[in-house]
N, C-alpha and C. Protein backbone atom coordinates (compact mmCIF):
# COMPACT_ATOMS: atom_id res chain seq x y z
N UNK A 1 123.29 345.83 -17.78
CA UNK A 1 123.15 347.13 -18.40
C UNK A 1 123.13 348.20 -17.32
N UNK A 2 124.32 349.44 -17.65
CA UNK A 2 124.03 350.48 -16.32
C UNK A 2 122.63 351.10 -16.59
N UNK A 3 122.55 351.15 -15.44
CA UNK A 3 121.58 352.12 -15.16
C UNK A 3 122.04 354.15 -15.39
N UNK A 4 121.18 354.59 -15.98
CA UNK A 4 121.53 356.33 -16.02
C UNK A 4 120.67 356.88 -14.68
N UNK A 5 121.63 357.66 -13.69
CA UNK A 5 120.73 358.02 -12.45
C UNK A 5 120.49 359.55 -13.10
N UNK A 6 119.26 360.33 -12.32
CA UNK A 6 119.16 361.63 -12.44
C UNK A 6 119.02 362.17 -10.92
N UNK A 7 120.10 363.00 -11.47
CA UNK A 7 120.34 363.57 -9.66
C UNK A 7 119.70 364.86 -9.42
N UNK A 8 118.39 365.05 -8.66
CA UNK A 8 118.07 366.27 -7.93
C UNK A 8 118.73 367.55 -7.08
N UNK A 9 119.18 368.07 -7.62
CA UNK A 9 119.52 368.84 -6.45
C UNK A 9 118.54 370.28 -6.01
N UNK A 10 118.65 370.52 -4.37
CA UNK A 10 118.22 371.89 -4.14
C UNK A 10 118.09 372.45 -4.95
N UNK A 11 119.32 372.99 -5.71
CA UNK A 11 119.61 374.66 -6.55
C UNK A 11 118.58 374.09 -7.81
N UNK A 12 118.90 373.11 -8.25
CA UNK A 12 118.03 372.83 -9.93
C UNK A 12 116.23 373.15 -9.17
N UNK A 13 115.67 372.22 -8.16
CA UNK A 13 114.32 372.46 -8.04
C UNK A 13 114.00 373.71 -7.28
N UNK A 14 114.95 374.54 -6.72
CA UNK A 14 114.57 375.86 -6.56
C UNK A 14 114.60 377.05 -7.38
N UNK A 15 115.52 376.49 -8.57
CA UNK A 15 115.40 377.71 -9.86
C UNK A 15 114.35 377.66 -10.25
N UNK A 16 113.40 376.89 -10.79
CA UNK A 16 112.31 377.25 -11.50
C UNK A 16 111.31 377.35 -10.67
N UNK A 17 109.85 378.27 -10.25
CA UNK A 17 109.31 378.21 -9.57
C UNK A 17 107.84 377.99 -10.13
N UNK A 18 107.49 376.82 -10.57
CA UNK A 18 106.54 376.33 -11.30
C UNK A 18 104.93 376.66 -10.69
N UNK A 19 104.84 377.14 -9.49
CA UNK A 19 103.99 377.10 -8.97
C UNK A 19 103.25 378.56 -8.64
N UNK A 20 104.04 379.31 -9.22
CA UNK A 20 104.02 380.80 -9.19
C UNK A 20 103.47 381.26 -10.64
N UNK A 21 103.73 379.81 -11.45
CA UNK A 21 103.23 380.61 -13.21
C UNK A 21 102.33 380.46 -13.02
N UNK A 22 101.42 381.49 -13.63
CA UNK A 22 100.25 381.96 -14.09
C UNK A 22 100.00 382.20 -15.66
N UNK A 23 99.10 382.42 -15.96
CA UNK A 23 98.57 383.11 -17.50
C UNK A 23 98.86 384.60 -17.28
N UNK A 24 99.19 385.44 -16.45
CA UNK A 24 99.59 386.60 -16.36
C UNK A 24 101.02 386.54 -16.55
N UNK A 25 101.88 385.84 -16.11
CA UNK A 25 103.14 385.35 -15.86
C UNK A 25 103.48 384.66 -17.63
N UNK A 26 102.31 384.16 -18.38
CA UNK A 26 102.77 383.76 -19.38
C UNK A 26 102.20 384.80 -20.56
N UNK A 27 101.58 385.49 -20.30
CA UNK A 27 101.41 386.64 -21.10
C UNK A 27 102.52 387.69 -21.46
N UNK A 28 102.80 387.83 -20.28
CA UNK A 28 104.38 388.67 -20.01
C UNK A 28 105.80 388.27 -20.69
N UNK A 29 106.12 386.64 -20.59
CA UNK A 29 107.39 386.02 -21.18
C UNK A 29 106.50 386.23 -22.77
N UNK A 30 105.35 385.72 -23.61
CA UNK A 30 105.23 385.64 -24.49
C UNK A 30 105.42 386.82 -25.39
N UNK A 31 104.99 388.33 -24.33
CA UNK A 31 105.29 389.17 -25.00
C UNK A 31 107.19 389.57 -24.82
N UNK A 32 107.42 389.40 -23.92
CA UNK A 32 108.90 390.33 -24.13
C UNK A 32 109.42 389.23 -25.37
N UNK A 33 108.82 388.17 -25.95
CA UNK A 33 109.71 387.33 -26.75
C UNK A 33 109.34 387.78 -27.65
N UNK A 34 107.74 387.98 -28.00
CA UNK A 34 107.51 388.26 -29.56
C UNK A 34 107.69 389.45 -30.25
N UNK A 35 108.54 388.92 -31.71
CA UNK A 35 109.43 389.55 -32.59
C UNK A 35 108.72 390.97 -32.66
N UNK A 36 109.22 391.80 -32.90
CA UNK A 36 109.01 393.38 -32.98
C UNK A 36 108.85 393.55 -34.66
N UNK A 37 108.29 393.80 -36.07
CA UNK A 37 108.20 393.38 -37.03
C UNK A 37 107.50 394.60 -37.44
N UNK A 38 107.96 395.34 -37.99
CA UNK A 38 107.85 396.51 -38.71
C UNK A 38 107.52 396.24 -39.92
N UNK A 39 107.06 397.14 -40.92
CA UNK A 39 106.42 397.13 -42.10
C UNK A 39 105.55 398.33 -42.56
N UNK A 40 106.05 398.63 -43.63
CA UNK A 40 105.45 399.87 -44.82
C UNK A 40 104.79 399.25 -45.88
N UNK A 41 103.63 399.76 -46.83
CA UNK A 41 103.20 399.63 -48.43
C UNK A 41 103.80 400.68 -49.24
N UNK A 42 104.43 400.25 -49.81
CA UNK A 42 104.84 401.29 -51.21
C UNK A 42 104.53 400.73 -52.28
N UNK A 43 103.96 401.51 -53.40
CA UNK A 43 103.44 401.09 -54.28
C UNK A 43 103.58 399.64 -54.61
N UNK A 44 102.28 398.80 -54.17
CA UNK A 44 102.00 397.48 -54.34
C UNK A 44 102.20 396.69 -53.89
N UNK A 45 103.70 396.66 -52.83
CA UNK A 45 104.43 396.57 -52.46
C UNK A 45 104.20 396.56 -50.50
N UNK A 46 104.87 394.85 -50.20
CA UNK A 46 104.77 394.93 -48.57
C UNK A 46 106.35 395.17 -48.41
N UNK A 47 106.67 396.14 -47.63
CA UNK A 47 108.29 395.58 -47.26
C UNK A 47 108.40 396.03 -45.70
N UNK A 48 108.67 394.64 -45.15
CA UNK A 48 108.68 394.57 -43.71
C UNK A 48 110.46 394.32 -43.71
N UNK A 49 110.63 394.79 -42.07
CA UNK A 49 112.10 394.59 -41.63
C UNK A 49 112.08 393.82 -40.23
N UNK A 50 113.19 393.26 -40.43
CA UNK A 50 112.92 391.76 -39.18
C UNK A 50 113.93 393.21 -38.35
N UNK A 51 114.19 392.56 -37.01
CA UNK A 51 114.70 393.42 -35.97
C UNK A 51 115.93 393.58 -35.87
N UNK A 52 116.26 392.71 -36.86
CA UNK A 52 118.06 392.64 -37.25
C UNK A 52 118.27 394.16 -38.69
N UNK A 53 117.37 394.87 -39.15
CA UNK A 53 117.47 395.52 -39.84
C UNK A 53 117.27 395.09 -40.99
N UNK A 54 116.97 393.46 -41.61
CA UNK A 54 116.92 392.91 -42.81
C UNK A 54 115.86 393.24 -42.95
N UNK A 55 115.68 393.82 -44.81
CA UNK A 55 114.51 394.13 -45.31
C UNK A 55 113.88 393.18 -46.08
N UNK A 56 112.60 392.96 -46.21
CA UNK A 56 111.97 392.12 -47.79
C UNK A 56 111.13 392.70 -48.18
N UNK A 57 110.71 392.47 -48.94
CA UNK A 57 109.98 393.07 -50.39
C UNK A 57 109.33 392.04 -50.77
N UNK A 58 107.86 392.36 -50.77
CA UNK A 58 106.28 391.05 -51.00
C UNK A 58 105.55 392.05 -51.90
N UNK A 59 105.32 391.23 -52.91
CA UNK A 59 104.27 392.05 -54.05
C UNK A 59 103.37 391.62 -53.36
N UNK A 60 101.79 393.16 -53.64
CA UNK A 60 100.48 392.90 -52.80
C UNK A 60 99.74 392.61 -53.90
N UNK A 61 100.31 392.29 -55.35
CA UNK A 61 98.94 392.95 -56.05
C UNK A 61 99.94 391.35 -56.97
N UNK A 62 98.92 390.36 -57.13
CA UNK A 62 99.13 388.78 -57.11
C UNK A 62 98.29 388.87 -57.89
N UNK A 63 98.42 387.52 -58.80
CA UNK A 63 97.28 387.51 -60.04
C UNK A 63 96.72 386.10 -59.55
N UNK A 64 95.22 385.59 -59.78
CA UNK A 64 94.84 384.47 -59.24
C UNK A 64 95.30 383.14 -59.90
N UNK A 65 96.27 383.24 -61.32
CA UNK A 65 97.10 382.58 -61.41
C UNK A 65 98.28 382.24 -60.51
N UNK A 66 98.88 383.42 -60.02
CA UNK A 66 100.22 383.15 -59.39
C UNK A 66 99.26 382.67 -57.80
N UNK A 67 98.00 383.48 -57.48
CA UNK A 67 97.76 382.67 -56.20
C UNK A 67 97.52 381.14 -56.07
N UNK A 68 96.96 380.82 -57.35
CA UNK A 68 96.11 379.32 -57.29
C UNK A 68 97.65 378.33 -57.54
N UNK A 69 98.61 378.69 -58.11
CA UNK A 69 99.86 378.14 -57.79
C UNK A 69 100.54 378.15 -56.55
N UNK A 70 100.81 378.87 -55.72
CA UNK A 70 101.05 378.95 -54.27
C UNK A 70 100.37 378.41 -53.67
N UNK A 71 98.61 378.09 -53.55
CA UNK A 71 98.23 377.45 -52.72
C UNK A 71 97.91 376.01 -53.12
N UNK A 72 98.88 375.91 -54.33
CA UNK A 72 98.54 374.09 -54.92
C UNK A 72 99.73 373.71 -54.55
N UNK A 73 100.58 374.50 -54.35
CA UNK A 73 102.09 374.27 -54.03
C UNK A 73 102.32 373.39 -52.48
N UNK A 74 101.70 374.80 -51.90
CA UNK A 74 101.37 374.61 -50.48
C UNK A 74 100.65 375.06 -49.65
N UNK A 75 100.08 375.10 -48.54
CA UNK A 75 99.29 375.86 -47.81
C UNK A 75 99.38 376.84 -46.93
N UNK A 76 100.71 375.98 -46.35
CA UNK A 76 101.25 376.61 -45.40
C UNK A 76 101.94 378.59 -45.60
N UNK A 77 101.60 379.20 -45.05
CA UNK A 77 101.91 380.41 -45.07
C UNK A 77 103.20 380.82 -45.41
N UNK A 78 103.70 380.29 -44.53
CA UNK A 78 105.43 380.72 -44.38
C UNK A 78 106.08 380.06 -45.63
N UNK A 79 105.59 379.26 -46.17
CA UNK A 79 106.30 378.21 -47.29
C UNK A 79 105.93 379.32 -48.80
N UNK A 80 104.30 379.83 -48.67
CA UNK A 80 103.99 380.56 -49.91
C UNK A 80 104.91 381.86 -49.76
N UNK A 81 105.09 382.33 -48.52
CA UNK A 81 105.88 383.60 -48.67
C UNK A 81 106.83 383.55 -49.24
N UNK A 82 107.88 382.31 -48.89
CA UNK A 82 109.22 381.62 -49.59
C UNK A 82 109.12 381.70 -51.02
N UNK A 83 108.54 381.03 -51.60
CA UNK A 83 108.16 381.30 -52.96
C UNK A 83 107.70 382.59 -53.58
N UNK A 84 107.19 383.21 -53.25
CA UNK A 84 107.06 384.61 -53.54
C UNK A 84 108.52 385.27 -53.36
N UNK A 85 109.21 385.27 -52.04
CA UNK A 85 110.58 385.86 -52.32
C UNK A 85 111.23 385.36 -53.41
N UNK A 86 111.36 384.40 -53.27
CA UNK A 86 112.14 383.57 -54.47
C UNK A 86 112.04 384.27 -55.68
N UNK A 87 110.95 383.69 -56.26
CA UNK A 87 110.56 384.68 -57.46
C UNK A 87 110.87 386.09 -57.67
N UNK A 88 110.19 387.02 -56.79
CA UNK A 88 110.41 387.81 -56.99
C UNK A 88 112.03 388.45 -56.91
N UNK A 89 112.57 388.06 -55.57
CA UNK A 89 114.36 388.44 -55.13
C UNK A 89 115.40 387.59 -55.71
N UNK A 90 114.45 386.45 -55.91
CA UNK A 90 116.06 385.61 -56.44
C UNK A 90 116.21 384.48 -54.53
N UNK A 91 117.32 383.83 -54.86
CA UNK A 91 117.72 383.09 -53.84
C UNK A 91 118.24 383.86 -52.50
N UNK A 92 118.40 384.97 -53.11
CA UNK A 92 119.56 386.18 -51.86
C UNK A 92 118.42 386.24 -50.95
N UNK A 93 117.43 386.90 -51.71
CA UNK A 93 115.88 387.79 -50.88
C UNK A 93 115.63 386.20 -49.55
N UNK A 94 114.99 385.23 -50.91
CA UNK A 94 115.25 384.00 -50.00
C UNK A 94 115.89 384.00 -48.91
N UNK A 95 116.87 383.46 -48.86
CA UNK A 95 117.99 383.50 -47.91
C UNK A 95 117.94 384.63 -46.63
N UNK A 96 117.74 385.91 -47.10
CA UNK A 96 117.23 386.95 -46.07
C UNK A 96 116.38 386.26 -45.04
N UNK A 97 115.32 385.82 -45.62
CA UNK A 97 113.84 385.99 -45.12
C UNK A 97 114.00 384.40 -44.33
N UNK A 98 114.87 383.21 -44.77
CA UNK A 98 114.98 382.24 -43.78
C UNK A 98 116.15 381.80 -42.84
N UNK A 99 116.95 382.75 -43.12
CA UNK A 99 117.92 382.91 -41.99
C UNK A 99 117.73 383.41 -40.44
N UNK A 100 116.47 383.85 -40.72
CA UNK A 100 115.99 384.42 -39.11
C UNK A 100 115.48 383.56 -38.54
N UNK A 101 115.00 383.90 -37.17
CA UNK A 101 114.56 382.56 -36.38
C UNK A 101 113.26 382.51 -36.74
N UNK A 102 113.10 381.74 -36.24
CA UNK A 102 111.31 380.85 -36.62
C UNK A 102 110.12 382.16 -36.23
N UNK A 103 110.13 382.41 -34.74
CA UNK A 103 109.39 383.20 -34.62
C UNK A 103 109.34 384.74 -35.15
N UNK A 104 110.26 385.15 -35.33
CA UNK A 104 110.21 386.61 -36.35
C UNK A 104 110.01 386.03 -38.22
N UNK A 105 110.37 385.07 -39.01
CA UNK A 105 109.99 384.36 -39.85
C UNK A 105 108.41 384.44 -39.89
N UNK A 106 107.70 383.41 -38.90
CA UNK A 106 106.45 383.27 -38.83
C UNK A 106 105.28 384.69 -38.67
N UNK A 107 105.90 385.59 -37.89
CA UNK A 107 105.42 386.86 -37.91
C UNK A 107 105.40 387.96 -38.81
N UNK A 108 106.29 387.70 -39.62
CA UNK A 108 106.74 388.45 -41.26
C UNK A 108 105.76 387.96 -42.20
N UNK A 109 105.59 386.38 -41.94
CA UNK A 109 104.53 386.10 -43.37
C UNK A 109 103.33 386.34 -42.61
N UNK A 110 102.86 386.05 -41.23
CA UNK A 110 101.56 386.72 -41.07
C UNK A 110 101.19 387.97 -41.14
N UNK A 111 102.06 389.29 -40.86
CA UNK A 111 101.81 390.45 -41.05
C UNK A 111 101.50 390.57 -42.52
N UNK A 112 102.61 389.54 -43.59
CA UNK A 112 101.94 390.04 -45.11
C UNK A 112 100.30 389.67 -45.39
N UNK A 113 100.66 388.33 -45.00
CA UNK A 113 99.33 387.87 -45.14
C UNK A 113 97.81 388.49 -44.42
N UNK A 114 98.52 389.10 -43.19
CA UNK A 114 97.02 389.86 -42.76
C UNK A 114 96.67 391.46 -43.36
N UNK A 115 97.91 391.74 -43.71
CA UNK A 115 97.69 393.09 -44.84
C UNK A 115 97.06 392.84 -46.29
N UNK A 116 97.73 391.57 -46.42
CA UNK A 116 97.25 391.16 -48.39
C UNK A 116 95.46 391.16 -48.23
N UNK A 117 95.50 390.19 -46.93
CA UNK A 117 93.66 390.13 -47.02
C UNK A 117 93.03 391.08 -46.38
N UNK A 118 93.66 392.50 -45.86
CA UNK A 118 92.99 393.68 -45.80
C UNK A 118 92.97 394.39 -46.66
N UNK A 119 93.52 394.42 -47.40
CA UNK A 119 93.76 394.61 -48.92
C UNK A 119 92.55 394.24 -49.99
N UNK A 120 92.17 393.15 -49.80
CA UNK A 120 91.30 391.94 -50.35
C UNK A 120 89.82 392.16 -49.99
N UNK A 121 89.85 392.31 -48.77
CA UNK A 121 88.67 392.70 -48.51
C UNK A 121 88.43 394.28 -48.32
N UNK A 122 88.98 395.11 -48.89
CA UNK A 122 88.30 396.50 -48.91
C UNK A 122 88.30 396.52 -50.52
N UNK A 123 88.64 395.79 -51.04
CA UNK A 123 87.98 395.77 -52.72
C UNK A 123 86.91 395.27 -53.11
N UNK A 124 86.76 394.29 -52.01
CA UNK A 124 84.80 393.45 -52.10
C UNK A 124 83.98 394.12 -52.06
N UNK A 125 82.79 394.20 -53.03
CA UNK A 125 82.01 394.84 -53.05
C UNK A 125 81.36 394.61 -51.93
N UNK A 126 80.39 395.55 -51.39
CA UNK A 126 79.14 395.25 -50.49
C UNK A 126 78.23 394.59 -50.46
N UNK A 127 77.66 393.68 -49.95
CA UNK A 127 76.37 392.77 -50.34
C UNK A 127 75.43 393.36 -50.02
C-alpha cells in the first residue's frame, strides 16, 4: 500500500504565523468577519436586512399558541425563525432568509430573538 507523503515547505510554514496570535489578534479577525445586520420595528413587525440588501419580515407580536408550537417543533433558534418565515412569506421569504451564509443567518435570528425578548420583558409587570 503507497504511502501519502506531506511535504513541508518554507513558504507554507512561514505564511501563517501562529505564534504571533493572540486574543487581541482574534478579536480583530472575529470582528472584521461578523455580519453587519441591520434592522427596524414597524408596526409589530421585525424587518432586518442581511448585507446583500435582502429584506425579512418577523412578526413580534406571537400568540403562545403559535410559540408553544415552535418550541415543540424545535429549539433551535435559527430553525424557529425558518418557520415563522415560512408561514408568514411563503417558501420565497424562506428561501431569502437561507440562502445566506451561516453567519449572517445566525445573526438575523438572534437580533429577532433578542428584540422579541426585549419586547417581552418590558411588558412584565414589576415584582
Amino acid at each position: 500500500m503507497a504511502e501519502r507523503a506531506t511535504k513541508t515547505t518554507a513558504t507554507a510554514v512561514d505564511e501563517y504565523d501562529f505564534d504571533a496570535w493572540d486574543d487581541e489578534a482574534e478579536a480583530k479577525a472575529i470582528a472584521a468577519l461578523a455580519p453587519q445586520i441591520r434592522y427596524i420595528i414597524v408596526e409589530n413587525n421585525f424587518i432586518g436586512r442581511f448585507q446583500d440588501g435582502v429584506i425579512v419580515k418577523l412578526p413580534l407580536s406571537i400568540s403562545l399558541d403559535e410559540l408553544d408550537k415552535l418550541t415543540e417543533t424545535t429549539e433551535n433558534p435559527v430553525d424557529q425563525v425558518k418557520i415563522l418565515l415560512e408561514q408568514m412569506g411563503g417558501k420565497e421569504a424562506l428561501g431569502d432568509f437561507t440562502r445566506h451564509n451561516m453567519t449572517e443567518t445566525i445573526a438575523m435570528a438572534g437580533k429577532f430573538f433578542d428584540v422579541f425578548a426585549r419586547i417581552a420583558g418590558a411588558t412584565l409587570p414589576e415584582s
